[in-house]
PDB file of N, CA and C in Angstrom:
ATOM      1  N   UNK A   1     -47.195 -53.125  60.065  1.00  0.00           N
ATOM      2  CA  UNK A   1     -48.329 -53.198  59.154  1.00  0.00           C
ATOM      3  C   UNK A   1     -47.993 -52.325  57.948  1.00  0.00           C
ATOM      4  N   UNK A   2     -48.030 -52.745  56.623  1.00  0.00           N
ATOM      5  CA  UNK A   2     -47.742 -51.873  55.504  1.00  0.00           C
ATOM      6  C   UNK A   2     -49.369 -50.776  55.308  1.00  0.00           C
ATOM      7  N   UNK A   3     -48.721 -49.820  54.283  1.00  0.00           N
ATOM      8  CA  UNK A   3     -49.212 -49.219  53.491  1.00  0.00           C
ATOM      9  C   UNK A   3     -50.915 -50.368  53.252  1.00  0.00           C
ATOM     10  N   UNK A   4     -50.858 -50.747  52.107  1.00  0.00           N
ATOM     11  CA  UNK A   4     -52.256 -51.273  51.649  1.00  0.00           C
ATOM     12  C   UNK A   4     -52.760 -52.249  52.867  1.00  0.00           C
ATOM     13  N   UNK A   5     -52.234 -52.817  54.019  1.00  0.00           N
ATOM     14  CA  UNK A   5     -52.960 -53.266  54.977  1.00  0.00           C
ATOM     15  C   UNK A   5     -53.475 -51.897  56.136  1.00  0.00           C
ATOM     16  N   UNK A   6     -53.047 -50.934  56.452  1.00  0.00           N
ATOM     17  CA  UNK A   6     -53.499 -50.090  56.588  1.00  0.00           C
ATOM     18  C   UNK A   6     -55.084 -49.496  55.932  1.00  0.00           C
ATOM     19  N   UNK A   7     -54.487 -49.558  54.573  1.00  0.00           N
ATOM     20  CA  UNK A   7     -55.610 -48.414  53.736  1.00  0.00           C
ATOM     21  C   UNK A   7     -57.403 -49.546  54.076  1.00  0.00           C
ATOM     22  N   UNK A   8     -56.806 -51.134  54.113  1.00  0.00           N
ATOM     23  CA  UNK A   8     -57.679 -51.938  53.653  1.00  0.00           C
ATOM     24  C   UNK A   8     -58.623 -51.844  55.235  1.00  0.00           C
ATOM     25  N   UNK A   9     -58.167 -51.749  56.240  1.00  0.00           N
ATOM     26  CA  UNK A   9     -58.774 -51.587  57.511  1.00  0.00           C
ATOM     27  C   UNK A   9     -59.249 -50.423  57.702  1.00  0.00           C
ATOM     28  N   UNK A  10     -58.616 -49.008  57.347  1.00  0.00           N
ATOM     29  CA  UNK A  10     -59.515 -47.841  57.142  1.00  0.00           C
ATOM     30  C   UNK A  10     -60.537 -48.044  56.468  1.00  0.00           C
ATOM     31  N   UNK A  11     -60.895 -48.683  55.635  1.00  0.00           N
ATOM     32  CA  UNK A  11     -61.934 -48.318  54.604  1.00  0.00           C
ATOM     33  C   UNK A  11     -62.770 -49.503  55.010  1.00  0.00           C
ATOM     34  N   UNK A  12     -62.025 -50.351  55.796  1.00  0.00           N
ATOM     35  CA  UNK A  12     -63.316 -51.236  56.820  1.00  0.00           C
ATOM     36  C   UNK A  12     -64.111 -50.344  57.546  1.00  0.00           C
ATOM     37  N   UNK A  13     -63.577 -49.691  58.397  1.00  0.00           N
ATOM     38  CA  UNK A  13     -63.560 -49.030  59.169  1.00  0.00           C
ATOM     39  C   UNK A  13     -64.875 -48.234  59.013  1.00  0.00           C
ATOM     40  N   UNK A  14     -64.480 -47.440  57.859  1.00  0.00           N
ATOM     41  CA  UNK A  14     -64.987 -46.080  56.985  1.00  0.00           C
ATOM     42  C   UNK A  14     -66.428 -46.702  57.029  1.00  0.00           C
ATOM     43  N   UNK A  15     -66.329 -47.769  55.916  1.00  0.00           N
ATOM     44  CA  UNK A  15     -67.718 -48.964  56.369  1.00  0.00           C
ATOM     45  C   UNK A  15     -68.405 -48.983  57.003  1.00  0.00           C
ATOM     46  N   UNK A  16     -67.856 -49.436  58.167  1.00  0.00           N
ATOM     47  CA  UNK A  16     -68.575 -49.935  59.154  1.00  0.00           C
ATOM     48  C   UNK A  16     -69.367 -48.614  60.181  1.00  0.00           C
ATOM     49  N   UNK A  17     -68.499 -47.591  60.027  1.00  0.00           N
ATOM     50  CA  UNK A  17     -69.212 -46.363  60.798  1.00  0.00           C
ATOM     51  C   UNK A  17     -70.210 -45.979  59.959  1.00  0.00           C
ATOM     52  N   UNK A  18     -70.469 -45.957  58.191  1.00  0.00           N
ATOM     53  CA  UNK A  18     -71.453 -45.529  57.627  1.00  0.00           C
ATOM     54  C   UNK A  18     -72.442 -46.386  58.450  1.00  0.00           C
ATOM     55  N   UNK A  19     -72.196 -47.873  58.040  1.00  0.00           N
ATOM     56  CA  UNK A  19     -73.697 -48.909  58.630  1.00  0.00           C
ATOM     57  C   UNK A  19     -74.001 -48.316  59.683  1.00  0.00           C
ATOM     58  N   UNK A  20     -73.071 -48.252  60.997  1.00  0.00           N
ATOM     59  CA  UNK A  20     -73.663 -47.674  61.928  1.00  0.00           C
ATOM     60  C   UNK A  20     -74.540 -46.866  62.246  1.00  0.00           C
ATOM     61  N   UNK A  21     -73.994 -45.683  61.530  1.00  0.00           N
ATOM     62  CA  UNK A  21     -74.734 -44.083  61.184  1.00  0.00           C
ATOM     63  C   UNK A  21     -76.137 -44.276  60.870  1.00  0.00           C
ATOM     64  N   UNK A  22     -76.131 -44.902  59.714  1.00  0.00           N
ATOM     65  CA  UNK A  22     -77.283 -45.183  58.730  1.00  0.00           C
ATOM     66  C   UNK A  22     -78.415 -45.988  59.166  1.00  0.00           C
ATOM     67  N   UNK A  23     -77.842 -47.202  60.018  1.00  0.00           N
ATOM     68  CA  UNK A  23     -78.747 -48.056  60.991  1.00  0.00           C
ATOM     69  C   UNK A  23     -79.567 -46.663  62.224  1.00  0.00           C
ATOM     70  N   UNK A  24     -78.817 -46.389  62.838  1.00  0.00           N
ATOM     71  CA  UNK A  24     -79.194 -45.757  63.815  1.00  0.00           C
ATOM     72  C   UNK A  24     -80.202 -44.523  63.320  1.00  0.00           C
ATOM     73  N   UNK A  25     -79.748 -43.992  62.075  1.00  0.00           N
ATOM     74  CA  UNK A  25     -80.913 -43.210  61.520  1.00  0.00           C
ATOM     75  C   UNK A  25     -81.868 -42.998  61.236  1.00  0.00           C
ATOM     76  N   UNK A  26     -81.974 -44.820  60.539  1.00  0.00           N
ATOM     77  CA  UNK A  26     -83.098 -45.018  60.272  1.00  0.00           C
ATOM     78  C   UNK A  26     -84.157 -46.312  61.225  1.00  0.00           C
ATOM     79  N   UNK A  27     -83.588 -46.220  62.592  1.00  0.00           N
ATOM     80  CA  UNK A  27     -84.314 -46.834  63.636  1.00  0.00           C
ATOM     81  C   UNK A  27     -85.832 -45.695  63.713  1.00  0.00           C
ATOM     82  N   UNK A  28     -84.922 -44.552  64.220  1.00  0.00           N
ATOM     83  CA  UNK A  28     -86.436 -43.432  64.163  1.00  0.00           C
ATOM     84  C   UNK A  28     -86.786 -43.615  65.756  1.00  0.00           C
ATOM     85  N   UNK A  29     -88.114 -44.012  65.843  1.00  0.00           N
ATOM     86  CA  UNK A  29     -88.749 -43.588  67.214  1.00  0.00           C
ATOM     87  C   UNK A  29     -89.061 -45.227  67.774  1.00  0.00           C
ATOM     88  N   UNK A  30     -88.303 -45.824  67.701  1.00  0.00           N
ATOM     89  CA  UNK A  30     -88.833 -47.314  68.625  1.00  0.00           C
ATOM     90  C   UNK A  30     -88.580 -47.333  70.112  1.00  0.00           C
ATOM     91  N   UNK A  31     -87.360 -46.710  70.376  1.00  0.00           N
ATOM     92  CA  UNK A  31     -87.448 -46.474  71.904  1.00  0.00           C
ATOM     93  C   UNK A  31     -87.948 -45.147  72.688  1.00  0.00           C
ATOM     94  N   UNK A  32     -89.344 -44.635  71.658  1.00  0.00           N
ATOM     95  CA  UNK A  32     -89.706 -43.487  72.520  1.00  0.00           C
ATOM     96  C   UNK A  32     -90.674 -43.902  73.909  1.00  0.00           C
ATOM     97  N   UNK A  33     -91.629 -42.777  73.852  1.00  0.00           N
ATOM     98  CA  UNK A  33     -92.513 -43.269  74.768  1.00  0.00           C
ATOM     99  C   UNK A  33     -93.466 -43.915  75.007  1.00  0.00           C
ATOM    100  N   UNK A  34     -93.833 -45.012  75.706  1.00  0.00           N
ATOM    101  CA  UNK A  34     -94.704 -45.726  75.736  1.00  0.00           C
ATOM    102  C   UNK A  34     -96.386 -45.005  75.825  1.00  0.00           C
ATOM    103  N   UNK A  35     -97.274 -45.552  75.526  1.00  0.00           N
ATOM    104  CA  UNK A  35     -98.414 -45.117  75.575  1.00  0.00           C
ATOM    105  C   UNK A  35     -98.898 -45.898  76.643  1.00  0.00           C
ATOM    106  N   UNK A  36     -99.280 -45.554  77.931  1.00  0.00           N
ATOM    107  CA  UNK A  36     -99.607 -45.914  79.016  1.00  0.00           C
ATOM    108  C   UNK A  36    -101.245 -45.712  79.336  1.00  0.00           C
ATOM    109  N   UNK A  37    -102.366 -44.934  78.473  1.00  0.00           N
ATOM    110  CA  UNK A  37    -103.775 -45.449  78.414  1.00  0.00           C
ATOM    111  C   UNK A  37    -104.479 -46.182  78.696  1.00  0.00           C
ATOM    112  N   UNK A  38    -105.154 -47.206  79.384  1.00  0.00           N
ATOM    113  CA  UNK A  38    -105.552 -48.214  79.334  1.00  0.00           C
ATOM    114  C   UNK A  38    -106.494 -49.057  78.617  1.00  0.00           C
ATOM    115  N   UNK A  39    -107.408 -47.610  78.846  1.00  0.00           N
ATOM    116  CA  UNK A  39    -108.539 -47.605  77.956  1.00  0.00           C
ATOM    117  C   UNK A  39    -108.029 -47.733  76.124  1.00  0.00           C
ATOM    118  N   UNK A  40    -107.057 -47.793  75.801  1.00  0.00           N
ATOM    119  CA  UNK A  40    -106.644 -47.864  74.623  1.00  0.00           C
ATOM    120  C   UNK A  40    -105.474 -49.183  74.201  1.00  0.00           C
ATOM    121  N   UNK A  41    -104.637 -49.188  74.871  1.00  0.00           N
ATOM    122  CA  UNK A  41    -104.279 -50.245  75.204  1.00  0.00           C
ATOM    123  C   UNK A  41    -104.140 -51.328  76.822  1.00  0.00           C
ATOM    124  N   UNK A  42    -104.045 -52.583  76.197  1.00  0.00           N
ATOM    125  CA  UNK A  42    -104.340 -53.448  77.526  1.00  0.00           C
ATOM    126  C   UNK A  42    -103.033 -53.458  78.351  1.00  0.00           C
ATOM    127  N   UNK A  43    -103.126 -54.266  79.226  1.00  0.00           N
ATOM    128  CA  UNK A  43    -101.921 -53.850  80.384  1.00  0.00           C
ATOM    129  C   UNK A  43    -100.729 -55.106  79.621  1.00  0.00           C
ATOM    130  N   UNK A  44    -101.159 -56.236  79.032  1.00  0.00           N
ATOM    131  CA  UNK A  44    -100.388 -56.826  78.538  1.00  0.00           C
ATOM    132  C   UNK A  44     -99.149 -56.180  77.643  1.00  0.00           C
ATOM    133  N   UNK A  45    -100.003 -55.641  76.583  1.00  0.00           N
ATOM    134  CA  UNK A  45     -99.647 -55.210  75.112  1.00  0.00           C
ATOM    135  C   UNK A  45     -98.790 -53.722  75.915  1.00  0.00           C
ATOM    136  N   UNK A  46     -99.022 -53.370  76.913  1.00  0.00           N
ATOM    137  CA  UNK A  46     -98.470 -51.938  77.190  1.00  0.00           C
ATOM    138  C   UNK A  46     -96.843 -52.421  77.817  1.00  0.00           C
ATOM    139  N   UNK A  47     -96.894 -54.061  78.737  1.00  0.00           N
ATOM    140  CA  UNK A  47     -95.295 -54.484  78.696  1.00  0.00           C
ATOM    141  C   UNK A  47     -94.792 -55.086  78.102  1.00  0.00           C
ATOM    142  N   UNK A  48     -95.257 -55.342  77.111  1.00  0.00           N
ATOM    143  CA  UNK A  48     -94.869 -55.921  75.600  1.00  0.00           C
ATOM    144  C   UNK A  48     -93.892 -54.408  74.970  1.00  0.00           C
ATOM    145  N   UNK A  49     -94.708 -53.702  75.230  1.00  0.00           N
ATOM    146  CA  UNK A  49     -93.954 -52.285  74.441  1.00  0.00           C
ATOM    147  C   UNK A  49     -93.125 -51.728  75.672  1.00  0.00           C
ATOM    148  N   UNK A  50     -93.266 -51.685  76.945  1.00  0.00           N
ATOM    149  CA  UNK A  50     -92.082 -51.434  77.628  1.00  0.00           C
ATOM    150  C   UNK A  50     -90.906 -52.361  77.274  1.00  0.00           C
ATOM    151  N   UNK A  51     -91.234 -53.540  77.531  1.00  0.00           N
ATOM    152  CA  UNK A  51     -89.680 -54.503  76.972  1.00  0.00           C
ATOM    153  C   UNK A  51     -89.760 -54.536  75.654  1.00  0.00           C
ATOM    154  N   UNK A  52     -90.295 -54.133  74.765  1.00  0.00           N
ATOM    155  CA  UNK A  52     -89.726 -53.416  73.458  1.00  0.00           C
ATOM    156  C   UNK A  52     -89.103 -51.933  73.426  1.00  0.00           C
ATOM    157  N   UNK A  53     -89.415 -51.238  74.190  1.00  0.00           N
ATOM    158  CA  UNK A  53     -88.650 -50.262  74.692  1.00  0.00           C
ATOM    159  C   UNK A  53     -87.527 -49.899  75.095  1.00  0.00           C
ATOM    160  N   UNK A  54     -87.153 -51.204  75.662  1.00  0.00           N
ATOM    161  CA  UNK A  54     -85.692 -50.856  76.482  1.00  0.00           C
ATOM    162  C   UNK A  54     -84.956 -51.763  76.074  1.00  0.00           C
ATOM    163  N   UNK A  55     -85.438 -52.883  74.800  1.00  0.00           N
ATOM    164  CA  UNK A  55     -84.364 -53.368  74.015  1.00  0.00           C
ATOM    165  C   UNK A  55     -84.575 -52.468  72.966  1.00  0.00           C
ATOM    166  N   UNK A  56     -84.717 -51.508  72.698  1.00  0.00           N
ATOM    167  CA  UNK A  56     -84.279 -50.621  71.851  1.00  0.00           C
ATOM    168  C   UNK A  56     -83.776 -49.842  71.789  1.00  0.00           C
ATOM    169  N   UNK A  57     -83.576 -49.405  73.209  1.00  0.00           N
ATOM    170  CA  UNK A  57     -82.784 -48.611  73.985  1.00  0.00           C
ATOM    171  C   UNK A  57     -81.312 -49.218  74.240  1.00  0.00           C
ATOM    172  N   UNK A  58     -81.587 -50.437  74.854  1.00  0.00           N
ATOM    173  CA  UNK A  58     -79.654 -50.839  74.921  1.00  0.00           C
ATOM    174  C   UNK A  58     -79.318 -51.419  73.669  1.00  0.00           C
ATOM    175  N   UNK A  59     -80.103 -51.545  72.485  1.00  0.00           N
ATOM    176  CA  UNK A  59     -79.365 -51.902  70.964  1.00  0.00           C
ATOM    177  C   UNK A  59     -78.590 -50.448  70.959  1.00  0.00           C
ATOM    178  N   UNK A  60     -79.695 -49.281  70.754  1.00  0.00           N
ATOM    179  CA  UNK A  60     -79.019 -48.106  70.546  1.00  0.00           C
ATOM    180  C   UNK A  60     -77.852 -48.003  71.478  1.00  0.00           C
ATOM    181  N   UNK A  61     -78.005 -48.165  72.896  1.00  0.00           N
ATOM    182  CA  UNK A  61     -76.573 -47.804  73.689  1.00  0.00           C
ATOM    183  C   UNK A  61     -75.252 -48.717  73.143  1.00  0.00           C
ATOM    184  N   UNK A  62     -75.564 -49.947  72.909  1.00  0.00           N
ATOM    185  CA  UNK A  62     -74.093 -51.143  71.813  1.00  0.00           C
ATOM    186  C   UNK A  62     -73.899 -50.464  70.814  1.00  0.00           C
ATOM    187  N   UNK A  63     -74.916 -49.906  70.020  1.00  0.00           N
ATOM    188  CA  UNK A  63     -74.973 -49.447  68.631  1.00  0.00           C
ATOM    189  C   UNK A  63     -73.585 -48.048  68.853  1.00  0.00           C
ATOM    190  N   UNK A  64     -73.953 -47.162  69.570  1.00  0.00           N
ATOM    191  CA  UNK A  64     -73.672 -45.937  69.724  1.00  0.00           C
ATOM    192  C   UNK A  64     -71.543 -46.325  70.507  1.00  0.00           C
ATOM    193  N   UNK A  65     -71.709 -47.575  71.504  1.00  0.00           N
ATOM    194  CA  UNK A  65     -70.402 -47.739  72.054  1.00  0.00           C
ATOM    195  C   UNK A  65     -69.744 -48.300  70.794  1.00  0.00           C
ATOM    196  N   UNK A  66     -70.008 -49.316  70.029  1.00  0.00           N
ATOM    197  CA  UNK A  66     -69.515 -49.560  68.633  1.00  0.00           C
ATOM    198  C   UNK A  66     -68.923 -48.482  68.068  1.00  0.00           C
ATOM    199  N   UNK A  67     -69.914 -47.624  67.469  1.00  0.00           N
ATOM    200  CA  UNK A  67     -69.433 -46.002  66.552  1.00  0.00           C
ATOM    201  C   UNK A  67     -68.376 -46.209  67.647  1.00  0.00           C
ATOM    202  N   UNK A  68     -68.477 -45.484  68.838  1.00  0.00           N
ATOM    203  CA  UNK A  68     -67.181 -44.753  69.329  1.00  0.00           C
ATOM    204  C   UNK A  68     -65.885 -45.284  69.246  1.00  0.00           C
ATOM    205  N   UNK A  69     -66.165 -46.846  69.056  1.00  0.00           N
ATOM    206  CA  UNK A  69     -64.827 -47.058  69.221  1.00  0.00           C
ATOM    207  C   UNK A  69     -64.058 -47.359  67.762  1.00  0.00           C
ATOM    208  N   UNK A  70     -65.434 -47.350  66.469  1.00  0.00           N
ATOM    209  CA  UNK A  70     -65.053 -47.024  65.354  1.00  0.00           C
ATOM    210  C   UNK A  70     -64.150 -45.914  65.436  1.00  0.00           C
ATOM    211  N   UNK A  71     -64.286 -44.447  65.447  1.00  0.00           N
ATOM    212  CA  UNK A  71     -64.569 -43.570  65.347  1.00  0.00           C
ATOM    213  C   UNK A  71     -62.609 -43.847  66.132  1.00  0.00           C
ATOM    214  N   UNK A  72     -62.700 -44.172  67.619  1.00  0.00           N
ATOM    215  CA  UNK A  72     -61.581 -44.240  68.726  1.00  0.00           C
ATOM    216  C   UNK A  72     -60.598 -45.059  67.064  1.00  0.00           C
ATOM    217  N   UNK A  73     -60.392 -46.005  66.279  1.00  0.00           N
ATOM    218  CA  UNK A  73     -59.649 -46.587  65.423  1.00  0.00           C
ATOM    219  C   UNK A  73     -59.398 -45.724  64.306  1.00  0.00           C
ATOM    220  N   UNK A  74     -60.288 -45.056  64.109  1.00  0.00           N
ATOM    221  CA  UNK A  74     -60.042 -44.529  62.832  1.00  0.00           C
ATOM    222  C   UNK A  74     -59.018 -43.247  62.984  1.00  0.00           C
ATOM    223  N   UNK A  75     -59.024 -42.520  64.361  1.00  0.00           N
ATOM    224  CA  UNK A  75     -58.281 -41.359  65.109  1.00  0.00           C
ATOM    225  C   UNK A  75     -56.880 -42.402  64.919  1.00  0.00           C
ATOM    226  N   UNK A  76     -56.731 -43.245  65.262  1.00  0.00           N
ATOM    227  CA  UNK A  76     -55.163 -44.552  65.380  1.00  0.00           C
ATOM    228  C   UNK A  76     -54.832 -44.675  64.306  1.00  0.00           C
ATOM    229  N   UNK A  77     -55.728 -45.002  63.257  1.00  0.00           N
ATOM    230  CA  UNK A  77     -55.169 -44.858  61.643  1.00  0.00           C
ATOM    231  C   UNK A  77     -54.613 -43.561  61.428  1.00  0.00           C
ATOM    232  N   UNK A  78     -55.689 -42.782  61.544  1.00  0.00           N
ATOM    233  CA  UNK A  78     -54.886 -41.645  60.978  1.00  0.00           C
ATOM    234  C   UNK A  78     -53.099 -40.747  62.107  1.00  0.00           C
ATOM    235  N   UNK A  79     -53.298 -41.045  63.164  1.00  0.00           N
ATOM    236  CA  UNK A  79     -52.236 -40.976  64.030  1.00  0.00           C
ATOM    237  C   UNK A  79     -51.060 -41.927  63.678  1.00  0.00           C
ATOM    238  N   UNK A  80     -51.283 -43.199  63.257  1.00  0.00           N
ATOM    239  CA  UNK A  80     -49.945 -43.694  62.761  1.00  0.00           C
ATOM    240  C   UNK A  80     -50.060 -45.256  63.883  1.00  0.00           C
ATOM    241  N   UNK A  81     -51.053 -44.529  65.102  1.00  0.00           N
ATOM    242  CA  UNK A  81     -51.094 -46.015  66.160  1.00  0.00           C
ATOM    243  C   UNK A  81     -51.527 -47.212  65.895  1.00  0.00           C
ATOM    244  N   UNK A  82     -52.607 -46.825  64.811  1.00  0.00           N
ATOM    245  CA  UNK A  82     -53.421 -48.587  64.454  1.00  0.00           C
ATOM    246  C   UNK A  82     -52.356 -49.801  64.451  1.00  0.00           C
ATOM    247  N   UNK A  83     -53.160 -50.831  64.801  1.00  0.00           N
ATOM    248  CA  UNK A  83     -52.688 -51.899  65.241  1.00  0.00           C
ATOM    249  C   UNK A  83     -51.472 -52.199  66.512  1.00  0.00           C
ATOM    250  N   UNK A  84     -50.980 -50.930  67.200  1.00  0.00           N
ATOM    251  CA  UNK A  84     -50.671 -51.715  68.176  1.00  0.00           C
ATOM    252  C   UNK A  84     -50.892 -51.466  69.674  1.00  0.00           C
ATOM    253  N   UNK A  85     -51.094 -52.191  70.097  1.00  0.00           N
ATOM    254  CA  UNK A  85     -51.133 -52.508  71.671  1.00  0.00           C
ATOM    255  C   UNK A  85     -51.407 -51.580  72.724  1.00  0.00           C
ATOM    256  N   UNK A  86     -52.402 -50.630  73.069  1.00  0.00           N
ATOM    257  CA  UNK A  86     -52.136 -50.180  74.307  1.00  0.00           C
ATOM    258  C   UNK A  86     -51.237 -50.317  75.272  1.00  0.00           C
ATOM    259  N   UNK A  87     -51.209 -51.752  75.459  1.00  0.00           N
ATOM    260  CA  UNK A  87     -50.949 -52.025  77.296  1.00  0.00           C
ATOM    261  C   UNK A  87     -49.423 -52.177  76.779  1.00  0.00           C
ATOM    262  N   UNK A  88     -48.668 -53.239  75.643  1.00  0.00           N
ATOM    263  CA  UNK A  88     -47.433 -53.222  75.652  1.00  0.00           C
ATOM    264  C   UNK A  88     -46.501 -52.746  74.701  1.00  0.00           C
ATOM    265  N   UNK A  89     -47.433 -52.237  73.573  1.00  0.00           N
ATOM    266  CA  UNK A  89     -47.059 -51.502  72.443  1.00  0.00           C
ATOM    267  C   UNK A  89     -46.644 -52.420  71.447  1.00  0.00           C
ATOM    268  N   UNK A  90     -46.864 -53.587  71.383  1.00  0.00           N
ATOM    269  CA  UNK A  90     -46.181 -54.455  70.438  1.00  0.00           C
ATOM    270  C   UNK A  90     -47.645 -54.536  69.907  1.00  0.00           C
ATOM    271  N   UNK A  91     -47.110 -55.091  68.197  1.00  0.00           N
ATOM    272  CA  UNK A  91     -48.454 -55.424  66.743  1.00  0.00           C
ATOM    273  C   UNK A  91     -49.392 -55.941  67.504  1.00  0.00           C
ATOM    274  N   UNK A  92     -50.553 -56.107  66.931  1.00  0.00           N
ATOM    275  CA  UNK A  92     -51.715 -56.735  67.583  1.00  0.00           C
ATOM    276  C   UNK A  92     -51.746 -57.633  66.510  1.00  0.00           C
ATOM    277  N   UNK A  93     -52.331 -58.853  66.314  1.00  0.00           N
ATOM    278  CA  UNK A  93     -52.376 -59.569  65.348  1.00  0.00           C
ATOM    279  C   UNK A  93     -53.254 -59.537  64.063  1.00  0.00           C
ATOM    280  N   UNK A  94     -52.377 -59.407  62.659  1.00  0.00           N
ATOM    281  CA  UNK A  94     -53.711 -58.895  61.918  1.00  0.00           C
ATOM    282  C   UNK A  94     -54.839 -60.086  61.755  1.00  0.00           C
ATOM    283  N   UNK A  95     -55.113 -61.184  62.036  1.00  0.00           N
ATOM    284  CA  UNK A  95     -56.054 -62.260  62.111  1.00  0.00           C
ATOM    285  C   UNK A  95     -56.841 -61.460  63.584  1.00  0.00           C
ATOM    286  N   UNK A  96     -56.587 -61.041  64.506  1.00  0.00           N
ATOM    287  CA  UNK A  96     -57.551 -60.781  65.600  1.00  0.00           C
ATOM    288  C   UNK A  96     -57.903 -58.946  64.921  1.00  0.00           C
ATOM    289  N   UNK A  97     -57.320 -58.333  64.396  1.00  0.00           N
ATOM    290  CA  UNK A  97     -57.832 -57.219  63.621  1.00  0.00           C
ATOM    291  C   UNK A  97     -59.137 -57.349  62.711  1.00  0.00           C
ATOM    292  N   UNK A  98     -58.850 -57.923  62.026  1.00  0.00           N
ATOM    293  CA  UNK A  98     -59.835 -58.789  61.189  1.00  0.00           C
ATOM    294  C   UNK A  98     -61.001 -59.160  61.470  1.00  0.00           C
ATOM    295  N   UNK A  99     -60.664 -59.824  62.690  1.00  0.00           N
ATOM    296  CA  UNK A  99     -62.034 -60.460  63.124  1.00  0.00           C
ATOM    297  C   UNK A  99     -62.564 -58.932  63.878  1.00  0.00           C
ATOM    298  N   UNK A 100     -62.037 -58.256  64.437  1.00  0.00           N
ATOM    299  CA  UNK A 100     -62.790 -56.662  65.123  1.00  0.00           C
ATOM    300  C   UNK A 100     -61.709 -56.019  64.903  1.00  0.00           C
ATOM    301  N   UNK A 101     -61.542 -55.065  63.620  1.00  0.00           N
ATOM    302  CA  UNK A 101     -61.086 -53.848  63.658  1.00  0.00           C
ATOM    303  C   UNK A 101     -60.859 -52.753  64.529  1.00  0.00           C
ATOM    304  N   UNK A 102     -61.452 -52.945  65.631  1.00  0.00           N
ATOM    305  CA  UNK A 102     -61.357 -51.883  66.511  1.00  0.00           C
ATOM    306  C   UNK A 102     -60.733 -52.644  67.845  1.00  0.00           C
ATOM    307  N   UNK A 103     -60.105 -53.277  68.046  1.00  0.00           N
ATOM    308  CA  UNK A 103     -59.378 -54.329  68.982  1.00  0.00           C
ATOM    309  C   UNK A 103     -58.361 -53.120  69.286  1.00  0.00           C
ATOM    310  N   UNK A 104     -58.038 -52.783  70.755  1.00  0.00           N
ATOM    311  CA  UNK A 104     -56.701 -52.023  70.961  1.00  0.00           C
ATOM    312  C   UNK A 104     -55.592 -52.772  71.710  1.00  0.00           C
ATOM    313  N   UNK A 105     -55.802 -54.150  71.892  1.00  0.00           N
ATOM    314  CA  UNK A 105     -55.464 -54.670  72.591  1.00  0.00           C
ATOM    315  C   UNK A 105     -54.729 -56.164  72.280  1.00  0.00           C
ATOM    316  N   UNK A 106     -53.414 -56.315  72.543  1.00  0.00           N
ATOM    317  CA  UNK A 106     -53.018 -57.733  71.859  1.00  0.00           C
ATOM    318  C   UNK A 106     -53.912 -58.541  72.445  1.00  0.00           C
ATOM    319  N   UNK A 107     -53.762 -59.858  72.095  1.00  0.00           N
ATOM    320  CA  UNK A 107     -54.474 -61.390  72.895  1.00  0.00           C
ATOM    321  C   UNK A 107     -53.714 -61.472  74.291  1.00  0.00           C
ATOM    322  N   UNK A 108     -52.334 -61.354  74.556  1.00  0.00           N
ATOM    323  CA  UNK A 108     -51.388 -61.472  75.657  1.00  0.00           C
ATOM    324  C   UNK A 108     -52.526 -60.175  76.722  1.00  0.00           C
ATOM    325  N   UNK A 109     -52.666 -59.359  76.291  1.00  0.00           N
ATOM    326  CA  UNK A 109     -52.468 -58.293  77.085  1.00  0.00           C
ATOM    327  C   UNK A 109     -54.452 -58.268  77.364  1.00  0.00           C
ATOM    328  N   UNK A 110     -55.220 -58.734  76.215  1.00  0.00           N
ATOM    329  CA  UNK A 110     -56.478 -58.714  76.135  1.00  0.00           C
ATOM    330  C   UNK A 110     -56.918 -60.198  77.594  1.00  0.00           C
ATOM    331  N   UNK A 111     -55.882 -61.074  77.512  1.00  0.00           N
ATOM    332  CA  UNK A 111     -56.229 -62.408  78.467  1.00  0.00           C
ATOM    333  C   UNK A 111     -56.087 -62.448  79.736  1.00  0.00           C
ATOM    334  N   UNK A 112     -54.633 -60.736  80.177  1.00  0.00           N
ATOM    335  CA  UNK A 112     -54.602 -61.038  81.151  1.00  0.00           C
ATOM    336  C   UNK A 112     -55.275 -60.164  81.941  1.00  0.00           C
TER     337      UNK A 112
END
């Protein structure tokens, strides 16, 4: 992988961890605590907001495994490893880079 294909996936990268950051910041309090009252709210509307609850909860948990593995690529850029292979050490393909920047894994080695 050269020089400017390098720089051009860091600064994907760089990207994509701001959105992350910035998303997650400004979620705020959707997966706090439910208000369980009755007298205030009905029993419907109260599991309406539990299963709004806990899909807001595993967005944040994808949200948060994403960053890391931003975060896991951007450590490979700057180490010299980006783009290749865990399992056999050979290039990973820059068309499957592309499509997820954070891929550690060839297609050979990702299939089997």
């Amino acid at each position: 992988m050269n020089l400017s294909e390098l720089n051009r996936f860091r600064q994907a990268l760089l990207g994509l961890k701001a959105e992350l950051e910035q998303f997650e910041a400004s979620v705020g309090d959707s997966a706090g605590t439910v208000e369980l009252d009755q007298s205030r709210v009905g029993r419907l509307s109260r599991m309406d907001a539990l299963q709004a609850q806990q899909m807001a909860l595993e967005t944040s948990r994808r949200r948060q495994l994403r960053l890391v593995r931003v975060e896991g690529a951007l450590r490979r850029v700057e180490s010299g490893d980006y783009g290749d292979c865990f399992m056999c050490g050979e290039a990973i393909d820059l068309r499957r880079l592309e499509a997820d920047p954070t891929q550690t894994r060839c297609i050979k080695c990702a299939e089997a």
